[in-house]
Structure formats: C-alpha cells, structure tokens
PDB file of N, CA and C in Angstrom:
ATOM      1  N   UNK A   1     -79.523 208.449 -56.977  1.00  0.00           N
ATOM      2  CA  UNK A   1     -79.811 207.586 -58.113  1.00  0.00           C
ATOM      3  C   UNK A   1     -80.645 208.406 -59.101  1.00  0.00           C
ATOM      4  N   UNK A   2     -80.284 208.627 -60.253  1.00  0.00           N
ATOM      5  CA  UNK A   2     -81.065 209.039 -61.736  1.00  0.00           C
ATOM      6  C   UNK A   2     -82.300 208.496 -61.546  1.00  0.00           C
ATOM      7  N   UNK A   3     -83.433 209.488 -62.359  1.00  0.00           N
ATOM      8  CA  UNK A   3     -84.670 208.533 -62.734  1.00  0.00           C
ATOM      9  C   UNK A   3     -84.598 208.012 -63.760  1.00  0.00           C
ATOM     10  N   UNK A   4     -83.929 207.799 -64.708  1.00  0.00           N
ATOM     11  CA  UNK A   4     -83.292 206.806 -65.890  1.00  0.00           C
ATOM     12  C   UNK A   4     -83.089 205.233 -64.861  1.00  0.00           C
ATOM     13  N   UNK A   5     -82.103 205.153 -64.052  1.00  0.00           N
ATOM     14  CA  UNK A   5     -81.922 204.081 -63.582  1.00  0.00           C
ATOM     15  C   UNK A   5     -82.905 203.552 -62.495  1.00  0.00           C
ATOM     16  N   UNK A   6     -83.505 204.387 -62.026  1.00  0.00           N
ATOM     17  CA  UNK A   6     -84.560 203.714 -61.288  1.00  0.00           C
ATOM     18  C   UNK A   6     -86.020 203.113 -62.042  1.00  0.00           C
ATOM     19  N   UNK A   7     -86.283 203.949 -63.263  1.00  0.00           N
ATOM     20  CA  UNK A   7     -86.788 203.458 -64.232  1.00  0.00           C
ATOM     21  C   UNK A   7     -86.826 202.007 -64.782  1.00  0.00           C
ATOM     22  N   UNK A   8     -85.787 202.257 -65.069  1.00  0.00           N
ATOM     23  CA  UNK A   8     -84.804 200.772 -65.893  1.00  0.00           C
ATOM     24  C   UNK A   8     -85.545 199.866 -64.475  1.00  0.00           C
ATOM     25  N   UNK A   9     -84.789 199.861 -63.207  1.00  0.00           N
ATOM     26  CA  UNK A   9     -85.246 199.049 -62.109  1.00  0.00           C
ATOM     27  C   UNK A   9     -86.394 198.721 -62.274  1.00  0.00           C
ATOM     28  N   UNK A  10     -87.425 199.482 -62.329  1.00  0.00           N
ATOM     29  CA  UNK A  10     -88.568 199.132 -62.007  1.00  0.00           C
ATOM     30  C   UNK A  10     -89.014 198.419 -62.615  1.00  0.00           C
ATOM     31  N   UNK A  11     -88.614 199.147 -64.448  1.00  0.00           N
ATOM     32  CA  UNK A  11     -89.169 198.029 -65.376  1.00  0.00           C
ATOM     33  C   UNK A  11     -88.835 196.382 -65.172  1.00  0.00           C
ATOM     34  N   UNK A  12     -87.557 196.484 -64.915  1.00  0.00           N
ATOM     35  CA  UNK A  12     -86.723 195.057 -64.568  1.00  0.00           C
ATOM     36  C   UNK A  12     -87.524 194.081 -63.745  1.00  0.00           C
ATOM     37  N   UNK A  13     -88.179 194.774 -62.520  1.00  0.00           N
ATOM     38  CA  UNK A  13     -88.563 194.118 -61.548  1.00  0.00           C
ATOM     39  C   UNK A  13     -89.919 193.535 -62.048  1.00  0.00           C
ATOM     40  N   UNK A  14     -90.925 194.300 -62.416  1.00  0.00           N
ATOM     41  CA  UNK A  14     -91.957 194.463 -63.373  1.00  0.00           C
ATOM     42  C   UNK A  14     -92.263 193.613 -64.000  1.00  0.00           C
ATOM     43  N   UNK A  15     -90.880 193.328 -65.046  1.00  0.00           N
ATOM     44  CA  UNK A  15     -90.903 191.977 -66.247  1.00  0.00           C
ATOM     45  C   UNK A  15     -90.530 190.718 -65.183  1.00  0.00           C
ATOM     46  N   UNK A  16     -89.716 190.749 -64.097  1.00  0.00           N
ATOM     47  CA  UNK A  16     -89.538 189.388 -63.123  1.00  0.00           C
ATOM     48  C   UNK A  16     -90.731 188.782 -63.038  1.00  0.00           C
ATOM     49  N   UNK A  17     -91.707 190.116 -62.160  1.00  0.00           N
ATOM     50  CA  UNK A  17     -92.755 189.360 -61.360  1.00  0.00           C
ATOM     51  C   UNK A  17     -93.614 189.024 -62.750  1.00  0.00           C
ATOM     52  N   UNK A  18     -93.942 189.727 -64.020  1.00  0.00           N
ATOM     53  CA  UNK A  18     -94.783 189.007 -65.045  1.00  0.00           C
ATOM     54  C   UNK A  18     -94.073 187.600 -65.540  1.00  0.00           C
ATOM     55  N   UNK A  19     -93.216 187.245 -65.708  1.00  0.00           N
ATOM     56  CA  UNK A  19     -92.606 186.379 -65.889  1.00  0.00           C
ATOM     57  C   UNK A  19     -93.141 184.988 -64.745  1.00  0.00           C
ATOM     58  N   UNK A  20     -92.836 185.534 -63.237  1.00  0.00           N
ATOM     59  CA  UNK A  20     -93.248 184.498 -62.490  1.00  0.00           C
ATOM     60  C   UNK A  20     -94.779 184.152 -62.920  1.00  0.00           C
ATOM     61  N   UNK A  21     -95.682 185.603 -63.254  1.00  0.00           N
ATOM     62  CA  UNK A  21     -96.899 185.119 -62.760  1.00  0.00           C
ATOM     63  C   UNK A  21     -97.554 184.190 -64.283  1.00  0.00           C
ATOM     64  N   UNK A  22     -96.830 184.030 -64.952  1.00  0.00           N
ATOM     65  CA  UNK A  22     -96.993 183.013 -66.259  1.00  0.00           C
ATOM     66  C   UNK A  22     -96.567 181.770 -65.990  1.00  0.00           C
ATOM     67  N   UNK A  23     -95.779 181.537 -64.706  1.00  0.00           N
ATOM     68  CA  UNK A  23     -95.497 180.144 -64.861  1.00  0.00           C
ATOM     69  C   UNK A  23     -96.452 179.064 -64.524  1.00  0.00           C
ATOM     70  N   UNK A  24     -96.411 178.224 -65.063  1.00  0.00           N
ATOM     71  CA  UNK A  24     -97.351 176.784 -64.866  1.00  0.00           C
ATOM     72  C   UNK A  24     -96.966 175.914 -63.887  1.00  0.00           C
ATOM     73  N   UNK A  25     -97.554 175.726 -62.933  1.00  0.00           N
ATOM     74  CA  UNK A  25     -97.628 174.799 -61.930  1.00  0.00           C
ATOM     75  C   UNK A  25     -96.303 173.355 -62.679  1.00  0.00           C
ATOM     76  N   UNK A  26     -95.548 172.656 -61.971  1.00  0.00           N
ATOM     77  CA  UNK A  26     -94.532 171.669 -62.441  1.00  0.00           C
ATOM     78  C   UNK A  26     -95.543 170.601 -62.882  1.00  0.00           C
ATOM     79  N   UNK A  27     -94.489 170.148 -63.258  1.00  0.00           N
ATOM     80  CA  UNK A  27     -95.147 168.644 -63.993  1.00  0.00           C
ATOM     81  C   UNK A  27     -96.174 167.538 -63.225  1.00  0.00           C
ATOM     82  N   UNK A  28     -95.335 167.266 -62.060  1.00  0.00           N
ATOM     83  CA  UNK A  28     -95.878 166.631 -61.078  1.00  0.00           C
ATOM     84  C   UNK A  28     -96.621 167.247 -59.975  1.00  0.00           C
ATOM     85  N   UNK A  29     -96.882 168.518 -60.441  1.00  0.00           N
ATOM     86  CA  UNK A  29     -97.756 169.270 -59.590  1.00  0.00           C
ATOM     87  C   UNK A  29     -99.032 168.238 -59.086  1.00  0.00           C
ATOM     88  N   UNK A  30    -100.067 168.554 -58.211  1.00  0.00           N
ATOM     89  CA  UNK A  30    -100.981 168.253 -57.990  1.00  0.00           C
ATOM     90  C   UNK A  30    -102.001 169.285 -57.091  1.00  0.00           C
ATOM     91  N   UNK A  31    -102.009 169.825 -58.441  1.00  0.00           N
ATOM     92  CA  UNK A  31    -102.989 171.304 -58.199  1.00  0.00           C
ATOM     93  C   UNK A  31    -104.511 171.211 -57.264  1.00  0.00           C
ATOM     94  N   UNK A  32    -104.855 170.139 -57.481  1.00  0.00           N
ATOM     95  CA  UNK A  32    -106.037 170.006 -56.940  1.00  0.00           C
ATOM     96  C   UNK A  32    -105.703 169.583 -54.951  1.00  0.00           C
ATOM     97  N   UNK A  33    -104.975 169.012 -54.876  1.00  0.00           N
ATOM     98  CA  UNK A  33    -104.623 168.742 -53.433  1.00  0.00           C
ATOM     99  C   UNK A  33    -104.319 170.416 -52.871  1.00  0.00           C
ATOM    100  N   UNK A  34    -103.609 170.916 -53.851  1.00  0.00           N
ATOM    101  CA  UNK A  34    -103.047 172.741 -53.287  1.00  0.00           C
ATOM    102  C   UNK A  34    -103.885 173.005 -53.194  1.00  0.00           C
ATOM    103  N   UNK A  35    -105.037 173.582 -54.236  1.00  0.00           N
ATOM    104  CA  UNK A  35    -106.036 173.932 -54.096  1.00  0.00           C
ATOM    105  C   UNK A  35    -107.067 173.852 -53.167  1.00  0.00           C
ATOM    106  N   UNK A  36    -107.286 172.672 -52.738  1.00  0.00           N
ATOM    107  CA  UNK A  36    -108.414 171.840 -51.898  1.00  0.00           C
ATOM    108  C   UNK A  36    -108.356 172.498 -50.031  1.00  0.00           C
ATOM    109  N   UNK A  37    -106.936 172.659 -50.187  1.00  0.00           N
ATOM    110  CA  UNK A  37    -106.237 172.703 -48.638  1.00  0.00           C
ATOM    111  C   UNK A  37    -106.319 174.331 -48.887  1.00  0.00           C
ATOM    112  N   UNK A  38    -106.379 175.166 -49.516  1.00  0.00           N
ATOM    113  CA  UNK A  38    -106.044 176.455 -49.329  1.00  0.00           C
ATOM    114  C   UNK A  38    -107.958 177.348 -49.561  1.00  0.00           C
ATOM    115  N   UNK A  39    -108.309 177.120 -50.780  1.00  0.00           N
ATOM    116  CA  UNK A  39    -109.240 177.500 -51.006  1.00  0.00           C
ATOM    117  C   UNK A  39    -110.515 177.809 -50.156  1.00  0.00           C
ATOM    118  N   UNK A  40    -111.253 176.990 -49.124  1.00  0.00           N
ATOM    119  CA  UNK A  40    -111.888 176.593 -48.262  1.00  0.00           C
ATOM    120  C   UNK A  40    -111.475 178.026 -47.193  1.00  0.00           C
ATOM    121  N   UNK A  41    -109.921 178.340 -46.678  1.00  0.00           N
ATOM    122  CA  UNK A  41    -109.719 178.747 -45.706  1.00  0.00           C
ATOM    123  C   UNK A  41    -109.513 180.426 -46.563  1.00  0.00           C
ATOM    124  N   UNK A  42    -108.449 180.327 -47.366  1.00  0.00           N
ATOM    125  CA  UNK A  42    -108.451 181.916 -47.960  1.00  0.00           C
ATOM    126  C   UNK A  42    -109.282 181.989 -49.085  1.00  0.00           C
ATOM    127  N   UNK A  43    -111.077 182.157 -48.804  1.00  0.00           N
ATOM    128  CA  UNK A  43    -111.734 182.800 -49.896  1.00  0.00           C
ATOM    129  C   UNK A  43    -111.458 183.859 -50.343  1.00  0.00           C
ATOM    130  N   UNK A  44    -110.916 184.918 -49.829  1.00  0.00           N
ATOM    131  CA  UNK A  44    -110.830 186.150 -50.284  1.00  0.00           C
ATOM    132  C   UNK A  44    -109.823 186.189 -51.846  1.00  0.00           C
ATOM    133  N   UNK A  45    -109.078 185.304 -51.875  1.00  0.00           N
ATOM    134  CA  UNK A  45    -107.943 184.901 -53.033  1.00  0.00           C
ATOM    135  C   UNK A  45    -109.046 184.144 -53.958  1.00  0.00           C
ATOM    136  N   UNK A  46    -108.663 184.502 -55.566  1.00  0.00           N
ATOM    137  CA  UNK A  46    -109.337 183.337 -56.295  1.00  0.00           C
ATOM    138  C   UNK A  46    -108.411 182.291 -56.902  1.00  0.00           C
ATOM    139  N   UNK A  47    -109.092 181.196 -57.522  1.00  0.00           N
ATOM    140  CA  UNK A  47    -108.147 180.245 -57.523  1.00  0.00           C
ATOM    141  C   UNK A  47    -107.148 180.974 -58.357  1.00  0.00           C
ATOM    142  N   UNK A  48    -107.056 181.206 -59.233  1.00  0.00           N
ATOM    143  CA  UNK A  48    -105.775 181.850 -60.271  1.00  0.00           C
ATOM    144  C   UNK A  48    -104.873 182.769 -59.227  1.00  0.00           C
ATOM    145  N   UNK A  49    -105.125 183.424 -58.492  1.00  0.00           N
ATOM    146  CA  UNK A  49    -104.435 184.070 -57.527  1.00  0.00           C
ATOM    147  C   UNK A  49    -103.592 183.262 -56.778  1.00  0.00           C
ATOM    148  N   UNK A  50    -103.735 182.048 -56.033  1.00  0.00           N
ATOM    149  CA  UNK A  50    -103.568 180.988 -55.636  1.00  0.00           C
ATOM    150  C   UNK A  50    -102.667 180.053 -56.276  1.00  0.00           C
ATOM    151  N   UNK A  51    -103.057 180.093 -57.542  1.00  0.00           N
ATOM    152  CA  UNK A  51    -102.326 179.287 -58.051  1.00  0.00           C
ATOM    153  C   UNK A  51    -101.080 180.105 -58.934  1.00  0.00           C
ATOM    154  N   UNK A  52    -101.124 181.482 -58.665  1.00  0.00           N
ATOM    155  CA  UNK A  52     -99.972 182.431 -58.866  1.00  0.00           C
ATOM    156  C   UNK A  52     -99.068 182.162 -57.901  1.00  0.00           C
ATOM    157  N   UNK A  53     -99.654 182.657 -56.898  1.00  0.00           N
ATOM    158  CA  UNK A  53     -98.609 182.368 -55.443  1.00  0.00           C
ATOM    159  C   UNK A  53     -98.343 181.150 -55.601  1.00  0.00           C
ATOM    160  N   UNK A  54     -99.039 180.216 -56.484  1.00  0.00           N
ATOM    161  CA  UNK A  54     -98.192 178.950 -55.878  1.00  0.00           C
ATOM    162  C   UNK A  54     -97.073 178.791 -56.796  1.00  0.00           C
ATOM    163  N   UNK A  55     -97.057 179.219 -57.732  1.00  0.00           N
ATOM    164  CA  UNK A  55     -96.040 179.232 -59.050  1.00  0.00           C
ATOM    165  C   UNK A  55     -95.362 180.105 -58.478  1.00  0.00           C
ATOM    166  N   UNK A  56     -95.229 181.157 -57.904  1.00  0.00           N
ATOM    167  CA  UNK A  56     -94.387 182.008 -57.833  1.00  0.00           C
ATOM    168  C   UNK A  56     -93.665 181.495 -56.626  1.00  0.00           C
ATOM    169  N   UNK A  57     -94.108 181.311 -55.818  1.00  0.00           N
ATOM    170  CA  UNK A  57     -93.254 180.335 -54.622  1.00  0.00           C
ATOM    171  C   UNK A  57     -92.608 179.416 -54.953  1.00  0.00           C
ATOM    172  N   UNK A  58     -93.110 178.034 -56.137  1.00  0.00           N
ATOM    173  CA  UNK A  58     -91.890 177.246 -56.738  1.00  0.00           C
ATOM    174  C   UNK A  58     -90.642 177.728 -57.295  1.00  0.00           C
ATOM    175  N   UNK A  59     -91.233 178.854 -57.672  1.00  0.00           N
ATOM    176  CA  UNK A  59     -89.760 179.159 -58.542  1.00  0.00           C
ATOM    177  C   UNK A  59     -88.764 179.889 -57.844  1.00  0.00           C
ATOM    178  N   UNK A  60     -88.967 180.497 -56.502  1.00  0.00           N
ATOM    179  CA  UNK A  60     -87.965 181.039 -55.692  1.00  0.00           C
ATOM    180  C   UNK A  60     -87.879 179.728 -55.108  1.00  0.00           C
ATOM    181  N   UNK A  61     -88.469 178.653 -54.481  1.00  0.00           N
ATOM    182  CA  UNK A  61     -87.681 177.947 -53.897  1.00  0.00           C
ATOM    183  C   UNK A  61     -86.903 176.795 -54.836  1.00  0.00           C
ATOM    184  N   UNK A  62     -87.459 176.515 -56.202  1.00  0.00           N
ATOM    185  CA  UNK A  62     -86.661 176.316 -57.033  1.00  0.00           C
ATOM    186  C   UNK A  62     -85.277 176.683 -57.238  1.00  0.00           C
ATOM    187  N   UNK A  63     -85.531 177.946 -57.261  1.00  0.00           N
ATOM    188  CA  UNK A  63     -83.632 178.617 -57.434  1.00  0.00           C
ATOM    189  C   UNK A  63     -82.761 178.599 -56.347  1.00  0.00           C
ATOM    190  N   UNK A  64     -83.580 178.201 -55.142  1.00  0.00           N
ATOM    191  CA  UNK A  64     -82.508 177.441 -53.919  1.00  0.00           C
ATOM    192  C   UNK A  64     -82.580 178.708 -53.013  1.00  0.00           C
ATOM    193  N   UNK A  65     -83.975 179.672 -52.733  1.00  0.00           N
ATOM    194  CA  UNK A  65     -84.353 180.913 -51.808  1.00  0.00           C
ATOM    195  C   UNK A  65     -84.559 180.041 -50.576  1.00  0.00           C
ATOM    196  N   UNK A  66     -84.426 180.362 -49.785  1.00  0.00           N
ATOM    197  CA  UNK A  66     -85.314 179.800 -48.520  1.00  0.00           C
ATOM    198  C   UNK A  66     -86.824 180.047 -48.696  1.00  0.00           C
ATOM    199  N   UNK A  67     -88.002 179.648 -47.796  1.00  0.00           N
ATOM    200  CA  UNK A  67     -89.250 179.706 -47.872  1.00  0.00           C
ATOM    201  C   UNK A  67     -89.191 181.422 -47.325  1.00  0.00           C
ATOM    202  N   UNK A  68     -88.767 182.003 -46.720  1.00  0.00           N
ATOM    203  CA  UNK A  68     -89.255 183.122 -46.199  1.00  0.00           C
ATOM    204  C   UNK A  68     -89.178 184.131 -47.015  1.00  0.00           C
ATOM    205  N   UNK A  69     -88.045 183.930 -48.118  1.00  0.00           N
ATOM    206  CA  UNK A  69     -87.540 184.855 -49.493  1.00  0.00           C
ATOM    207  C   UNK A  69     -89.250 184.555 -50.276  1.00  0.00           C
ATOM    208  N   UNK A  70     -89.766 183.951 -50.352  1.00  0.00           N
ATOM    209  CA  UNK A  70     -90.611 183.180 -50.804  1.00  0.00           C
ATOM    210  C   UNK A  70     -92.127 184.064 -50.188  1.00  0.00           C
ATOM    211  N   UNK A  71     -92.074 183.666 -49.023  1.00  0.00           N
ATOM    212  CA  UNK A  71     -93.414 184.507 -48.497  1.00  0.00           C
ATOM    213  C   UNK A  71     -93.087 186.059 -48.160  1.00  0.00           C
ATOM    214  N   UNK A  72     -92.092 186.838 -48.164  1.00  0.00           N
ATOM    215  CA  UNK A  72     -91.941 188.134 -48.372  1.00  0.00           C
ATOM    216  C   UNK A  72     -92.062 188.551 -49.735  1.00  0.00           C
ATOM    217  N   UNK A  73     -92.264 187.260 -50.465  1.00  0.00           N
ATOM    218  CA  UNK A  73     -91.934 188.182 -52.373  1.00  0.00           C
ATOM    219  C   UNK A  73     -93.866 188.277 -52.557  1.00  0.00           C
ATOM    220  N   UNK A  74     -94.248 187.162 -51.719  1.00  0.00           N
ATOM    221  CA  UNK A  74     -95.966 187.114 -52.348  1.00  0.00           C
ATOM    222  C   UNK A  74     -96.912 188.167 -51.191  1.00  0.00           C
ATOM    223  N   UNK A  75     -96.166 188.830 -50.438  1.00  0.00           N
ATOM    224  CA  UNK A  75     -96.400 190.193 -49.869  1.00  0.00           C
ATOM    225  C   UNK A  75     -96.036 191.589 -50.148  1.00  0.00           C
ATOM    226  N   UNK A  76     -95.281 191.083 -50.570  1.00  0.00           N
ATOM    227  CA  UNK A  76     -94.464 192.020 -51.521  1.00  0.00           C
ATOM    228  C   UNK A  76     -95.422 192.558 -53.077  1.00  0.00           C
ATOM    229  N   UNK A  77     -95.368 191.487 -53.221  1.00  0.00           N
ATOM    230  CA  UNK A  77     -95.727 191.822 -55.017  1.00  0.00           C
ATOM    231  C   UNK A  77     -97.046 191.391 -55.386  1.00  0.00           C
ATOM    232  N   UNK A  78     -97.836 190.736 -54.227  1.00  0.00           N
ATOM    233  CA  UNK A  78     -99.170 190.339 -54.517  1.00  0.00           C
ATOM    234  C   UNK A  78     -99.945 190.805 -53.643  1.00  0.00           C
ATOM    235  N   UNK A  79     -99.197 191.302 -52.458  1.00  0.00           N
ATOM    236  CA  UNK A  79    -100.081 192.015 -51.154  1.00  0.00           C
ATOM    237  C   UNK A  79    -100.908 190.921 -50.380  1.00  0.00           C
ATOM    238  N   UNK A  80    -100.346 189.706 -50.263  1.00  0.00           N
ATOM    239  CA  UNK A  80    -100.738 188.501 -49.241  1.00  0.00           C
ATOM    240  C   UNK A  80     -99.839 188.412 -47.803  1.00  0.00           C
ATOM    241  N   UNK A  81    -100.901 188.464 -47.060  1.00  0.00           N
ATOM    242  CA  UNK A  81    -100.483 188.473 -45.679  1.00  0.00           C
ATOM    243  C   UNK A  81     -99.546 187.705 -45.326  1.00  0.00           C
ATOM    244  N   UNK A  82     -98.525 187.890 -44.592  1.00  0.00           N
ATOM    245  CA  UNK A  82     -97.364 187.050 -44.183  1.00  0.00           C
ATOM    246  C   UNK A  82     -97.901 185.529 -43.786  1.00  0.00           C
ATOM    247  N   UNK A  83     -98.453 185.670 -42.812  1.00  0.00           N
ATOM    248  CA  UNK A  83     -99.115 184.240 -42.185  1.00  0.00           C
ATOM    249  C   UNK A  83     -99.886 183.269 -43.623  1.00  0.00           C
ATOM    250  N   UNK A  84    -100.786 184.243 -44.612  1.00  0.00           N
ATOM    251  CA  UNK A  84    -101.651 183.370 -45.237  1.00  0.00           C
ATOM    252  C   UNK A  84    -100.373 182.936 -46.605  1.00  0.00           C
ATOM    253  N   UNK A  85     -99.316 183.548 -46.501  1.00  0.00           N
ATOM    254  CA  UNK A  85     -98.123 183.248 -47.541  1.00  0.00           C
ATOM    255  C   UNK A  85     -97.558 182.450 -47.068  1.00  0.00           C
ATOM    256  N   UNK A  86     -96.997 182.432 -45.737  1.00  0.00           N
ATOM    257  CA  UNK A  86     -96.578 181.007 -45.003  1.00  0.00           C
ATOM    258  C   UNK A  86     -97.578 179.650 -45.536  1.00  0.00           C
ATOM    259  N   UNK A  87     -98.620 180.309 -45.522  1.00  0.00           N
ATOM    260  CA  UNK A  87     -99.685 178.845 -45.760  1.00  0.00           C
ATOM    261  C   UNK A  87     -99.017 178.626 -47.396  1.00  0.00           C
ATOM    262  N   UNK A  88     -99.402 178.969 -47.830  1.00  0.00           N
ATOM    263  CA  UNK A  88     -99.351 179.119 -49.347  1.00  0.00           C
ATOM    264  C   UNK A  88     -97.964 178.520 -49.910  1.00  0.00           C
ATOM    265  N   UNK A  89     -96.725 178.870 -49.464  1.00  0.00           N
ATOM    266  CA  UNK A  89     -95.583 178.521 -49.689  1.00  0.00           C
ATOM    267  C   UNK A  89     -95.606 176.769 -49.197  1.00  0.00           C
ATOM    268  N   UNK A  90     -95.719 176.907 -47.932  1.00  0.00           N
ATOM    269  CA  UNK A  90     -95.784 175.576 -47.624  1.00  0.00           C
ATOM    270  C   UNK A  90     -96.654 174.339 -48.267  1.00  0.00           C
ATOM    271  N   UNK A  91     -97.514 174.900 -48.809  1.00  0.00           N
ATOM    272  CA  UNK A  91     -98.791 173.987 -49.851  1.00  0.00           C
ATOM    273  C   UNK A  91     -98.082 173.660 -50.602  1.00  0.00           C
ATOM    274  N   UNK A  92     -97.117 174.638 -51.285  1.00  0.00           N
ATOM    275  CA  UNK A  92     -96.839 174.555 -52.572  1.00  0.00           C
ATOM    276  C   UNK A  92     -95.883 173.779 -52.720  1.00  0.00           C
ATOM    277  N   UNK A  93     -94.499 173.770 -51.555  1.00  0.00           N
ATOM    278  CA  UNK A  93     -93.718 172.720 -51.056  1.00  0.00           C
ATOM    279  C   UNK A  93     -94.528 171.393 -51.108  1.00  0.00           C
ATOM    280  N   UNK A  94     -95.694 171.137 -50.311  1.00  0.00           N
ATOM    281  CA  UNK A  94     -95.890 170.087 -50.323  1.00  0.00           C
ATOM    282  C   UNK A  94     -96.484 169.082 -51.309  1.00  0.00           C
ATOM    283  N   UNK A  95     -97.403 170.101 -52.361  1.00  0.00           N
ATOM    284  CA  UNK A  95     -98.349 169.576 -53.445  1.00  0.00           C
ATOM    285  C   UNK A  95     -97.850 169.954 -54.632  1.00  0.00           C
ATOM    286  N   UNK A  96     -96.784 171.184 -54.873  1.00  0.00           N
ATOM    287  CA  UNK A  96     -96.913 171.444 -56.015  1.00  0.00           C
ATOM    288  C   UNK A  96     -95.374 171.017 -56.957  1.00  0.00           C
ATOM    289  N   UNK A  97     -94.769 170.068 -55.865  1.00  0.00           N
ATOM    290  CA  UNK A  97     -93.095 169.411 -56.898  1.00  0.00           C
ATOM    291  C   UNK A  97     -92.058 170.704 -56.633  1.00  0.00           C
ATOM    292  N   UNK A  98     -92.367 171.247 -55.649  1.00  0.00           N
ATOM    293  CA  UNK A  98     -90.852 172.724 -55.330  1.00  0.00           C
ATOM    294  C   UNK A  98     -90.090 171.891 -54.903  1.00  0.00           C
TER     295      UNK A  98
END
C-alpha cells in the first residue's frame, strides 16, 4: 500500500472519530441517569469523556453494529478498557435512547 493511500486512510478515519466525538447525546437521552451510574465507579474518565463514549456508542449501535463493534471502537480510539466499555455501552443502551 502507497503512503498517499494510507494517508488518505488515516485522515478518513480521523474525521469519523471527530465527527462521532461532536455528537450530542439523543433527544430523549437522560444524561444524568448515564452519568450517575458510571461516574462514581470510573473516576479516572471525566464527565465529557463519558459522555463521548456515550455518544459514540449510540451511533454505532444506531447504525445497527452490535454492542461489541461498539466497545472495541471506544478501546480502540479512546483507549477504554474492554470491561469499563462494556459498562459504558450498556449505560448508554439503557439511558441514553440507542
């Protein structure tokens, strides 16, 4: 593979994840229930971090990913532990309208 096209890739991937990390919690979100349940246990995350992963988890399971596409992308691209992304995904399923 060229470094022209791996370039291009990267940038591509780059603009995805900025893209996710702008999105706003859904309409019927209820940020404060996500929040409440996660915060307490993963201090090391701040809330905006938190509430990245949680946007970024709606929108893969939005587009019809399974949850695990979901907690490999916020290890992936945010460097959150598999287990504490399991948490996180699942919050977000439950509080945040995915």
């Amino acid at each position: 593979m060229n470094r022209s096209v791996m370039t291009r890739t990267g940038l591509c991937g780059v603009t995805a994840v900025a893209a996710l990390l702008t999105l706003a919690p859904p309409a019927g979100a209820d940020t404060a229930a996500f929040l409440d349940g996660l915060e307490p246990v993963y201090t090391s995350l701040s809330r905006e971090q938190l509430l990245n992963a949680g946007s970024i988890s709606c929108a893969i399971l939005d587009s019809g990913q399974p949850a695990p596409v979901a907690v490999q992308t916020l290890y992936r691209e945010m460097g959150i532990a598999l287990a504490t992304g399991n948490d996180i995904v699942a919050a977000a399923a439950l509080h945040l309208g995915c």
